[in-house]
C-alpha atoms as a PDB file:
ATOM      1  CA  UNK A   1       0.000   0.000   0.000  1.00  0.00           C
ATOM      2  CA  UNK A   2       1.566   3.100  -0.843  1.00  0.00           C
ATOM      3  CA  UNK A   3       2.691   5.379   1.954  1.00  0.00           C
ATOM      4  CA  UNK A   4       0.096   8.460   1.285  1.00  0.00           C
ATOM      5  CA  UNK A   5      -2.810   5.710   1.603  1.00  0.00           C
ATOM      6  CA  UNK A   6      -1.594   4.245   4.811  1.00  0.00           C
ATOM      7  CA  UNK A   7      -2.202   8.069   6.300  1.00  0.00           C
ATOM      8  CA  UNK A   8      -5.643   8.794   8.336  1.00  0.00           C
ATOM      9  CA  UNK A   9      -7.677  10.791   6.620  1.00  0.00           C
ATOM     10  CA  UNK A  10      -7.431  14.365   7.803  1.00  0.00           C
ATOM     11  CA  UNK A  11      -9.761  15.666  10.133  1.00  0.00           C
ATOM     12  CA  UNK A  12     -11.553  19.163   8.702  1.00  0.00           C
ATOM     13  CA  UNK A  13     -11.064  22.162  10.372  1.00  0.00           C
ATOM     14  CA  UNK A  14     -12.323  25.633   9.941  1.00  0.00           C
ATOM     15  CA  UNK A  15      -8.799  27.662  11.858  1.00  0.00           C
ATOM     16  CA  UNK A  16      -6.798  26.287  13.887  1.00  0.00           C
ATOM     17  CA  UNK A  17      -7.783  24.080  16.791  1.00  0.00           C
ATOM     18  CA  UNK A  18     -11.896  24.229  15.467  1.00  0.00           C
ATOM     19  CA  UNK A  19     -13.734  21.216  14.271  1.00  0.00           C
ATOM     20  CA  UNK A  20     -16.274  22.057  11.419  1.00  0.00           C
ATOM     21  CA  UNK A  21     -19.355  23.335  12.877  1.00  0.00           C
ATOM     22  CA  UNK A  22     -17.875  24.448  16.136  1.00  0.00           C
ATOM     23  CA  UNK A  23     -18.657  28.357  16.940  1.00  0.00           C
ATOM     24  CA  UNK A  24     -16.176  30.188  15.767  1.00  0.00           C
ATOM     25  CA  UNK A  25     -13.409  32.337  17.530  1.00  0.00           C
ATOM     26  CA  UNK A  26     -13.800  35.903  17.185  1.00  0.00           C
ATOM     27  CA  UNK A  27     -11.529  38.310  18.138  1.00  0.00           C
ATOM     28  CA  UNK A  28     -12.084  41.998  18.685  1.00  0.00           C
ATOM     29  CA  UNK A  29     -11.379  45.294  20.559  1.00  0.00           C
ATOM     30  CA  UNK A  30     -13.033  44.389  23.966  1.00  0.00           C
ATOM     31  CA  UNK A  31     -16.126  46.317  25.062  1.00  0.00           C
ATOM     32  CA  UNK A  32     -16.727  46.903  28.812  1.00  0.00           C
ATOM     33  CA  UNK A  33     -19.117  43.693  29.383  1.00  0.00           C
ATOM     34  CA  UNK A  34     -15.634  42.049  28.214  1.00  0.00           C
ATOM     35  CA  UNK A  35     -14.054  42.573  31.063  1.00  0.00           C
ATOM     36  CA  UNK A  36     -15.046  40.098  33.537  1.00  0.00           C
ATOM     37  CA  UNK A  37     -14.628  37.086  31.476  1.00  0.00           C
ATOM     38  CA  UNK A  38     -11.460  38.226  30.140  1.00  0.00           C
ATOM     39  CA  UNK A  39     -10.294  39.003  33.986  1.00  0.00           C
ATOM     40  CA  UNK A  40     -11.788  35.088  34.744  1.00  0.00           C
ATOM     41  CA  UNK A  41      -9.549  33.793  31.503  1.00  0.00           C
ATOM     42  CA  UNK A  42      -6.393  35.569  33.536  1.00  0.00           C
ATOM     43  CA  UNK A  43      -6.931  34.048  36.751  1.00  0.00           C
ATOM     44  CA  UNK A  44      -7.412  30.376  35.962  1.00  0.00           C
ATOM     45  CA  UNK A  45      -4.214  31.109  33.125  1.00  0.00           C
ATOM     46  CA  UNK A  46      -2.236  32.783  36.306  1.00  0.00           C
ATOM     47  CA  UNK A  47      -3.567  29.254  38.131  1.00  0.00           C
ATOM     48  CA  UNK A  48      -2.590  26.780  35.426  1.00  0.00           C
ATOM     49  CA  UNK A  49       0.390  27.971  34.359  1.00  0.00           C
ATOM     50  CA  UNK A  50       2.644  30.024  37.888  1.00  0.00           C
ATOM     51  CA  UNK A  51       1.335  27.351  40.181  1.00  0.00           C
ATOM     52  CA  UNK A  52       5.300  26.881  41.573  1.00  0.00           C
ATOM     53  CA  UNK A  53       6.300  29.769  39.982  1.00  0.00           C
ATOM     54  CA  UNK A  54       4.746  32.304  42.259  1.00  0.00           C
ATOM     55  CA  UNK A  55       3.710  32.944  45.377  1.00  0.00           C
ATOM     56  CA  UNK A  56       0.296  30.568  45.785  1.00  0.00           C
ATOM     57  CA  UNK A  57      -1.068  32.804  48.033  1.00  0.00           C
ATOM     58  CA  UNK A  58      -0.745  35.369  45.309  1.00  0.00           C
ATOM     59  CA  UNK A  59      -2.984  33.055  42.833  1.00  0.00           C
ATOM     60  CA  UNK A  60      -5.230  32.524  45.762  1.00  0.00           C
ATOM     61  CA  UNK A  61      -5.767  36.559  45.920  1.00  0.00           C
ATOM     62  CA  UNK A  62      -6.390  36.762  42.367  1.00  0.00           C
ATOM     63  CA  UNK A  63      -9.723  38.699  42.201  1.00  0.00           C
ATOM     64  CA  UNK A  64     -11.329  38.548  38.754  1.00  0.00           C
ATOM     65  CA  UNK A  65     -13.875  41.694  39.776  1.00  0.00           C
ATOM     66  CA  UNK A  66     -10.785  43.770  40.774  1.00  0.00           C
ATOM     67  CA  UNK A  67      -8.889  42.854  37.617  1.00  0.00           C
ATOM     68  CA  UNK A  68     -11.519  44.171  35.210  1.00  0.00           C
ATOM     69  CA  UNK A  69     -12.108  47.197  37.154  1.00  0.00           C
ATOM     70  CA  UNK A  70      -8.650  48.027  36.635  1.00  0.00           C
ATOM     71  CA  UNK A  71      -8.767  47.436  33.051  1.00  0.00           C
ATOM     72  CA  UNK A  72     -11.855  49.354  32.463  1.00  0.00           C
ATOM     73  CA  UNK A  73     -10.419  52.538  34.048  1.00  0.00           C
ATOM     74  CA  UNK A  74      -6.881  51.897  32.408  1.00  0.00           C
ATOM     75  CA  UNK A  75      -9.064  51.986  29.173  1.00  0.00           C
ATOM     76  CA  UNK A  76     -10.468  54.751  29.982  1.00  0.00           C
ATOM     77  CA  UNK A  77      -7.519  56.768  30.950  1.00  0.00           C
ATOM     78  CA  UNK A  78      -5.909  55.600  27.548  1.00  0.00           C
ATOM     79  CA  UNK A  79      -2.976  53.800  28.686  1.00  0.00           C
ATOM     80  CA  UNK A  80      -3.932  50.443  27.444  1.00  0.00           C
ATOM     81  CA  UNK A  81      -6.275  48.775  24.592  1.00  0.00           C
ATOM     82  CA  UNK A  82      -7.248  45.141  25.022  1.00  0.00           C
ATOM     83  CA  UNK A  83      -8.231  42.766  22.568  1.00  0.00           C
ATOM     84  CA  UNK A  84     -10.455  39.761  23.318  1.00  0.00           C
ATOM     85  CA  UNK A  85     -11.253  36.544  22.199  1.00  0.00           C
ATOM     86  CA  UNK A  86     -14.601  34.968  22.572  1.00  0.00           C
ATOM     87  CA  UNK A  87     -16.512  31.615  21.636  1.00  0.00           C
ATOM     88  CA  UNK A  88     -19.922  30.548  22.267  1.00  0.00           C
ATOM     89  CA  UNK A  89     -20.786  34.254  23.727  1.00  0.00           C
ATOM     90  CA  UNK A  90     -17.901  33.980  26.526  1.00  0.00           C
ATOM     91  CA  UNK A  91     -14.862  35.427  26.912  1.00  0.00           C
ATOM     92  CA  UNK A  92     -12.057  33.212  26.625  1.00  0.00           C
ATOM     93  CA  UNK A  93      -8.395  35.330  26.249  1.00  0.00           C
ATOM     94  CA  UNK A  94      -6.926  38.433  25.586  1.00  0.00           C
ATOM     95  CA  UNK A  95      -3.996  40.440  24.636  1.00  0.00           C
ATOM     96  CA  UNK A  96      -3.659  44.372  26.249  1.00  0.00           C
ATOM     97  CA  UNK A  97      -1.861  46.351  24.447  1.00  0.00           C
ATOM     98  CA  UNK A  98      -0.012  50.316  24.130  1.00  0.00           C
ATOM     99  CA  UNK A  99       2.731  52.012  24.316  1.00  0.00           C
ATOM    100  CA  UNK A 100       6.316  50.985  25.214  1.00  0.00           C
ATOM    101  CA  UNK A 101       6.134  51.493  29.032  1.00  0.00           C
ATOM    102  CA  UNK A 102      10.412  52.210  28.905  1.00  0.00           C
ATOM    103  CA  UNK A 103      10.518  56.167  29.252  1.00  0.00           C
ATOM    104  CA  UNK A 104      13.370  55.672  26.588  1.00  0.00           C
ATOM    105  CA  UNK A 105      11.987  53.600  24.098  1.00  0.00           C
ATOM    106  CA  UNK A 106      11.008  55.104  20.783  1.00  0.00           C
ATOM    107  CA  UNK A 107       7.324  56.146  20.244  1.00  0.00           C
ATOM    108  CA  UNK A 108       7.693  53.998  17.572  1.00  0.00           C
ATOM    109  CA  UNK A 109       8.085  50.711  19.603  1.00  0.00           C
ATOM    110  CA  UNK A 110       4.479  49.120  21.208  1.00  0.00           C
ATOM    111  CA  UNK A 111       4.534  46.313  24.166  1.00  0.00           C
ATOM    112  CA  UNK A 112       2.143  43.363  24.696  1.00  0.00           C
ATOM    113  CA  UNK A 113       1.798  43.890  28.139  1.00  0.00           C
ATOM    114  CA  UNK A 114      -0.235  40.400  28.894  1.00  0.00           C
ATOM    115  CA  UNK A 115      -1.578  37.595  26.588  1.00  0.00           C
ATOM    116  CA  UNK A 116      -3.530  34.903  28.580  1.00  0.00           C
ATOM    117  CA  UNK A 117      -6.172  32.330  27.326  1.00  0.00           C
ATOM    118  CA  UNK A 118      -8.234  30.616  29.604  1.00  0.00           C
ATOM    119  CA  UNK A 119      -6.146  26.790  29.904  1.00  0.00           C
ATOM    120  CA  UNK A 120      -9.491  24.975  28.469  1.00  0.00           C
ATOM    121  CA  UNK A 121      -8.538  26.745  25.315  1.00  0.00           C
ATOM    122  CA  UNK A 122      -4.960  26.822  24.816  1.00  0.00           C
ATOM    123  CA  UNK A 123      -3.796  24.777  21.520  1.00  0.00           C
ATOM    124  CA  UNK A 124      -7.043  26.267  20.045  1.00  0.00           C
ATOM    125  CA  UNK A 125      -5.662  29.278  17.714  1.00  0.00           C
ATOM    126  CA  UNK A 126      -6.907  31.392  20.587  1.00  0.00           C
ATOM    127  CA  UNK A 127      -3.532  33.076  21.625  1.00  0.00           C
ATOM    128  CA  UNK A 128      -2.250  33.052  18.237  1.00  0.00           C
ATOM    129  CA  UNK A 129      -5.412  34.899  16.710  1.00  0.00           C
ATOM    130  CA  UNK A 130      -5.106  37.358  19.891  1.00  0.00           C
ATOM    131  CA  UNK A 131      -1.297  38.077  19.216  1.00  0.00           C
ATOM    132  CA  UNK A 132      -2.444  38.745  15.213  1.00  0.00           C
ATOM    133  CA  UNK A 133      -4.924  41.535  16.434  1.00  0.00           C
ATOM    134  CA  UNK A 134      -2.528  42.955  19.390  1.00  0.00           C
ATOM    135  CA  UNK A 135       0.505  43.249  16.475  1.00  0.00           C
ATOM    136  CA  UNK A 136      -2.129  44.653  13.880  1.00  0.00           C
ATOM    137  CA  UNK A 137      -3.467  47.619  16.756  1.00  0.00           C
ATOM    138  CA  UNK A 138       0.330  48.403  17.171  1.00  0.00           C
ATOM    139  CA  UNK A 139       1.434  48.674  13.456  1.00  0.00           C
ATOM    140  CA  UNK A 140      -2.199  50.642  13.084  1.00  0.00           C
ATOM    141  CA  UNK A 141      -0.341  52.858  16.103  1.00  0.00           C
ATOM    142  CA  UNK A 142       2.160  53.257  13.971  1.00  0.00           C
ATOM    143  CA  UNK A 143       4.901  50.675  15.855  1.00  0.00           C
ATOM    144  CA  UNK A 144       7.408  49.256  14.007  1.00  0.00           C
ATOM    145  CA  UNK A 145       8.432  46.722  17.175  1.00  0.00           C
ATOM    146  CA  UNK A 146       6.518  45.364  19.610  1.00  0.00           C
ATOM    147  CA  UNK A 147       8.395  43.840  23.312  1.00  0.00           C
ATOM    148  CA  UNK A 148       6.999  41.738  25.500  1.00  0.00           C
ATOM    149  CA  UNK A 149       8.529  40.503  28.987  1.00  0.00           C
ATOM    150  CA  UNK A 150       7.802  37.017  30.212  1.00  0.00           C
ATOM    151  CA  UNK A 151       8.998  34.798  32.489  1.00  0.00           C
ATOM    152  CA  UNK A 152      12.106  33.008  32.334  1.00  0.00           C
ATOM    153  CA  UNK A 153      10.250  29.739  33.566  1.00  0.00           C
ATOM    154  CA  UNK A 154       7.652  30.013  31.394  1.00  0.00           C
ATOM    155  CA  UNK A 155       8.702  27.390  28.744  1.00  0.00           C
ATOM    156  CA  UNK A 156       5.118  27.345  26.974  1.00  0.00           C
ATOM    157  CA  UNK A 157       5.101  30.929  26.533  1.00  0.00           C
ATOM    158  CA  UNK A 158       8.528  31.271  25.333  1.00  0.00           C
ATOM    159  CA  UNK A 159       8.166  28.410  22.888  1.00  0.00           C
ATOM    160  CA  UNK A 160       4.761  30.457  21.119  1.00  0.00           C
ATOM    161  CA  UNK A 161       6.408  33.683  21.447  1.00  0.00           C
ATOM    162  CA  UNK A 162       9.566  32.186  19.411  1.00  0.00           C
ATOM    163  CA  UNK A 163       7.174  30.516  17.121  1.00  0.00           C
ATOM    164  CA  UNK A 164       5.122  33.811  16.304  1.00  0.00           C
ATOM    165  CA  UNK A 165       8.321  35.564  15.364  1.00  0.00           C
ATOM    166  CA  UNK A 166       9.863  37.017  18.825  1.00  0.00           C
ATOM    167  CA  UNK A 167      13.364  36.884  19.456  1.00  0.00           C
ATOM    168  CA  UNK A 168      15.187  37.027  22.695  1.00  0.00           C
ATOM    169  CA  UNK A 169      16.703  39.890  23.880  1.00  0.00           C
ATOM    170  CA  UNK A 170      19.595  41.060  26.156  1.00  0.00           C
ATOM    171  CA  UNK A 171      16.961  42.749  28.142  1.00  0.00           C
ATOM    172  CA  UNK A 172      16.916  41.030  31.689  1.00  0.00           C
ATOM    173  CA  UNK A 173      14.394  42.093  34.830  1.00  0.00           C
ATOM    174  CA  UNK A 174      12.984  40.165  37.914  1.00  0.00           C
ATOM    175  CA  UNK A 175       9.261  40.363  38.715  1.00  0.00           C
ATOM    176  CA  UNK A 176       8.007  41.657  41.812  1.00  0.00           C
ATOM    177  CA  UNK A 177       6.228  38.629  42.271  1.00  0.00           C
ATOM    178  CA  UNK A 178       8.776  36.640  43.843  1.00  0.00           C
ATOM    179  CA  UNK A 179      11.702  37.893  41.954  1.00  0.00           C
ATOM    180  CA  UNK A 180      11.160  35.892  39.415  1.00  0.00           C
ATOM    181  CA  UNK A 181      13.585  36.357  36.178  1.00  0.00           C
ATOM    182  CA  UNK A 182      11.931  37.720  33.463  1.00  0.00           C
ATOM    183  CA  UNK A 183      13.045  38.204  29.724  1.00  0.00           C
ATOM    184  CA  UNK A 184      12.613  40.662  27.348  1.00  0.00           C
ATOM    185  CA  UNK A 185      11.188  39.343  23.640  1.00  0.00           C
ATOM    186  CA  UNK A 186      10.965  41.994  20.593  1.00  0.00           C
ATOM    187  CA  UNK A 187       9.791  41.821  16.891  1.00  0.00           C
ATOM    188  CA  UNK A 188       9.320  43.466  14.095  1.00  0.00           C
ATOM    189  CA  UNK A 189       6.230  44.606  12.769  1.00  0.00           C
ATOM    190  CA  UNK A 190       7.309  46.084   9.512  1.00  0.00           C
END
Protein backbone atom coordinates (compact mmCIF):
# COMPACT_ATOMS: atom_id res chain seq x y z
CA UNK A 1 0.00 0.00 0.00
CA UNK A 2 1.57 3.10 -0.84
CA UNK A 3 2.69 5.38 1.95
CA UNK A 4 0.10 8.46 1.29
CA UNK A 5 -2.81 5.71 1.60
CA UNK A 6 -1.59 4.24 4.81
CA UNK A 7 -2.20 8.07 6.30
CA UNK A 8 -5.64 8.79 8.34
CA UNK A 9 -7.68 10.79 6.62
CA UNK A 10 -7.43 14.36 7.80
CA UNK A 11 -9.76 15.67 10.13
CA UNK A 12 -11.55 19.16 8.70
CA UNK A 13 -11.06 22.16 10.37
CA UNK A 14 -12.32 25.63 9.94
CA UNK A 15 -8.80 27.66 11.86
CA UNK A 16 -6.80 26.29 13.89
CA UNK A 17 -7.78 24.08 16.79
CA UNK A 18 -11.90 24.23 15.47
CA UNK A 19 -13.73 21.22 14.27
CA UNK A 20 -16.27 22.06 11.42
CA UNK A 21 -19.35 23.34 12.88
CA UNK A 22 -17.87 24.45 16.14
CA UNK A 23 -18.66 28.36 16.94
CA UNK A 24 -16.18 30.19 15.77
CA UNK A 25 -13.41 32.34 17.53
CA UNK A 26 -13.80 35.90 17.18
CA UNK A 27 -11.53 38.31 18.14
CA UNK A 28 -12.08 42.00 18.69
CA UNK A 29 -11.38 45.29 20.56
CA UNK A 30 -13.03 44.39 23.97
CA UNK A 31 -16.13 46.32 25.06
CA UNK A 32 -16.73 46.90 28.81
CA UNK A 33 -19.12 43.69 29.38
CA UNK A 34 -15.63 42.05 28.21
CA UNK A 35 -14.05 42.57 31.06
CA UNK A 36 -15.05 40.10 33.54
CA UNK A 37 -14.63 37.09 31.48
CA UNK A 38 -11.46 38.23 30.14
CA UNK A 39 -10.29 39.00 33.99
CA UNK A 40 -11.79 35.09 34.74
CA UNK A 41 -9.55 33.79 31.50
CA UNK A 42 -6.39 35.57 33.54
CA UNK A 43 -6.93 34.05 36.75
CA UNK A 44 -7.41 30.38 35.96
CA UNK A 45 -4.21 31.11 33.12
CA UNK A 46 -2.24 32.78 36.31
CA UNK A 47 -3.57 29.25 38.13
CA UNK A 48 -2.59 26.78 35.43
CA UNK A 49 0.39 27.97 34.36
CA UNK A 50 2.64 30.02 37.89
CA UNK A 51 1.33 27.35 40.18
CA UNK A 52 5.30 26.88 41.57
CA UNK A 53 6.30 29.77 39.98
CA UNK A 54 4.75 32.30 42.26
CA UNK A 55 3.71 32.94 45.38
CA UNK A 56 0.30 30.57 45.79
CA UNK A 57 -1.07 32.80 48.03
CA UNK A 58 -0.74 35.37 45.31
CA UNK A 59 -2.98 33.06 42.83
CA UNK A 60 -5.23 32.52 45.76
CA UNK A 61 -5.77 36.56 45.92
CA UNK A 62 -6.39 36.76 42.37
CA UNK A 63 -9.72 38.70 42.20
CA UNK A 64 -11.33 38.55 38.75
CA UNK A 65 -13.88 41.69 39.78
CA UNK A 66 -10.78 43.77 40.77
CA UNK A 67 -8.89 42.85 37.62
CA UNK A 68 -11.52 44.17 35.21
CA UNK A 69 -12.11 47.20 37.15
CA UNK A 70 -8.65 48.03 36.63
CA UNK A 71 -8.77 47.44 33.05
CA UNK A 72 -11.85 49.35 32.46
CA UNK A 73 -10.42 52.54 34.05
CA UNK A 74 -6.88 51.90 32.41
CA UNK A 75 -9.06 51.99 29.17
CA UNK A 76 -10.47 54.75 29.98
CA UNK A 77 -7.52 56.77 30.95
CA UNK A 78 -5.91 55.60 27.55
CA UNK A 79 -2.98 53.80 28.69
CA UNK A 80 -3.93 50.44 27.44
CA UNK A 81 -6.27 48.77 24.59
CA UNK A 82 -7.25 45.14 25.02
CA UNK A 83 -8.23 42.77 22.57
CA UNK A 84 -10.45 39.76 23.32
CA UNK A 85 -11.25 36.54 22.20
CA UNK A 86 -14.60 34.97 22.57
CA UNK A 87 -16.51 31.61 21.64
CA UNK A 88 -19.92 30.55 22.27
CA UNK A 89 -20.79 34.25 23.73
CA UNK A 90 -17.90 33.98 26.53
CA UNK A 91 -14.86 35.43 26.91
CA UNK A 92 -12.06 33.21 26.62
CA UNK A 93 -8.40 35.33 26.25
CA UNK A 94 -6.93 38.43 25.59
CA UNK A 95 -4.00 40.44 24.64
CA UNK A 96 -3.66 44.37 26.25
CA UNK A 97 -1.86 46.35 24.45
CA UNK A 98 -0.01 50.32 24.13
CA UNK A 99 2.73 52.01 24.32
CA UNK A 100 6.32 50.99 25.21
CA UNK A 101 6.13 51.49 29.03
CA UNK A 102 10.41 52.21 28.90
CA UNK A 103 10.52 56.17 29.25
CA UNK A 104 13.37 55.67 26.59
CA UNK A 105 11.99 53.60 24.10
CA UNK A 106 11.01 55.10 20.78
CA UNK A 107 7.32 56.15 20.24
CA UNK A 108 7.69 54.00 17.57
CA UNK A 109 8.08 50.71 19.60
CA UNK A 110 4.48 49.12 21.21
CA UNK A 111 4.53 46.31 24.17
CA UNK A 112 2.14 43.36 24.70
CA UNK A 113 1.80 43.89 28.14
CA UNK A 114 -0.23 40.40 28.89
CA UNK A 115 -1.58 37.60 26.59
CA UNK A 116 -3.53 34.90 28.58
CA UNK A 117 -6.17 32.33 27.33
CA UNK A 118 -8.23 30.62 29.60
CA UNK A 119 -6.15 26.79 29.90
CA UNK A 120 -9.49 24.98 28.47
CA UNK A 121 -8.54 26.74 25.31
CA UNK A 122 -4.96 26.82 24.82
CA UNK A 123 -3.80 24.78 21.52
CA UNK A 124 -7.04 26.27 20.05
CA UNK A 125 -5.66 29.28 17.71
CA UNK A 126 -6.91 31.39 20.59
CA UNK A 127 -3.53 33.08 21.63
CA UNK A 128 -2.25 33.05 18.24
CA UNK A 129 -5.41 34.90 16.71
CA UNK A 130 -5.11 37.36 19.89
CA UNK A 131 -1.30 38.08 19.22
CA UNK A 132 -2.44 38.74 15.21
CA UNK A 133 -4.92 41.54 16.43
CA UNK A 134 -2.53 42.95 19.39
CA UNK A 135 0.50 43.25 16.48
CA UNK A 136 -2.13 44.65 13.88
CA UNK A 137 -3.47 47.62 16.76
CA UNK A 138 0.33 48.40 17.17
CA UNK A 139 1.43 48.67 13.46
CA UNK A 140 -2.20 50.64 13.08
CA UNK A 141 -0.34 52.86 16.10
CA UNK A 142 2.16 53.26 13.97
CA UNK A 143 4.90 50.67 15.85
CA UNK A 144 7.41 49.26 14.01
CA UNK A 145 8.43 46.72 17.17
CA UNK A 146 6.52 45.36 19.61
CA UNK A 147 8.40 43.84 23.31
CA UNK A 148 7.00 41.74 25.50
CA UNK A 149 8.53 40.50 28.99
CA UNK A 150 7.80 37.02 30.21
CA UNK A 151 9.00 34.80 32.49
CA UNK A 152 12.11 33.01 32.33
CA UNK A 153 10.25 29.74 33.57
CA UNK A 154 7.65 30.01 31.39
CA UNK A 155 8.70 27.39 28.74
CA UNK A 156 5.12 27.35 26.97
CA UNK A 157 5.10 30.93 26.53
CA UNK A 158 8.53 31.27 25.33
CA UNK A 159 8.17 28.41 22.89
CA UNK A 160 4.76 30.46 21.12
CA UNK A 161 6.41 33.68 21.45
CA UNK A 162 9.57 32.19 19.41
CA UNK A 163 7.17 30.52 17.12
CA UNK A 164 5.12 33.81 16.30
CA UNK A 165 8.32 35.56 15.36
CA UNK A 166 9.86 37.02 18.82
CA UNK A 167 13.36 36.88 19.46
CA UNK A 168 15.19 37.03 22.69
CA UNK A 169 16.70 39.89 23.88
CA UNK A 170 19.59 41.06 26.16
CA UNK A 171 16.96 42.75 28.14
CA UNK A 172 16.92 41.03 31.69
CA UNK A 173 14.39 42.09 34.83
CA UNK A 174 12.98 40.16 37.91
CA UNK A 175 9.26 40.36 38.71
CA UNK A 176 8.01 41.66 41.81
CA UNK A 177 6.23 38.63 42.27
CA UNK A 178 8.78 36.64 43.84
CA UNK A 179 11.70 37.89 41.95
CA UNK A 180 11.16 35.89 39.41
CA UNK A 181 13.58 36.36 36.18
CA UNK A 182 11.93 37.72 33.46
CA UNK A 183 13.04 38.20 29.72
CA UNK A 184 12.61 40.66 27.35
CA UNK A 185 11.19 39.34 23.64
CA UNK A 186 10.96 41.99 20.59
CA UNK A 187 9.79 41.82 16.89
CA UNK A 188 9.32 43.47 14.09
CA UNK A 189 6.23 44.61 12.77
CA UNK A 190 7.31 46.08 9.51
Amino acid sequence: MPALARRRPRTSRQGPGRPRGETPLIVRPARPDDLPDAAEARVASWRAAFTGLVPQDFLDAMDPSAIASSWADSIAAGRSRIHVAVRHDKGIGYAGVGPERAPQAPPTTGELYALFVHPDHWGTGAGRALTDAACDDLRDAECTTVGLWVLEANSRARTFYTRYGFTETAGRTYSSLGKLPEIRLIRDLT
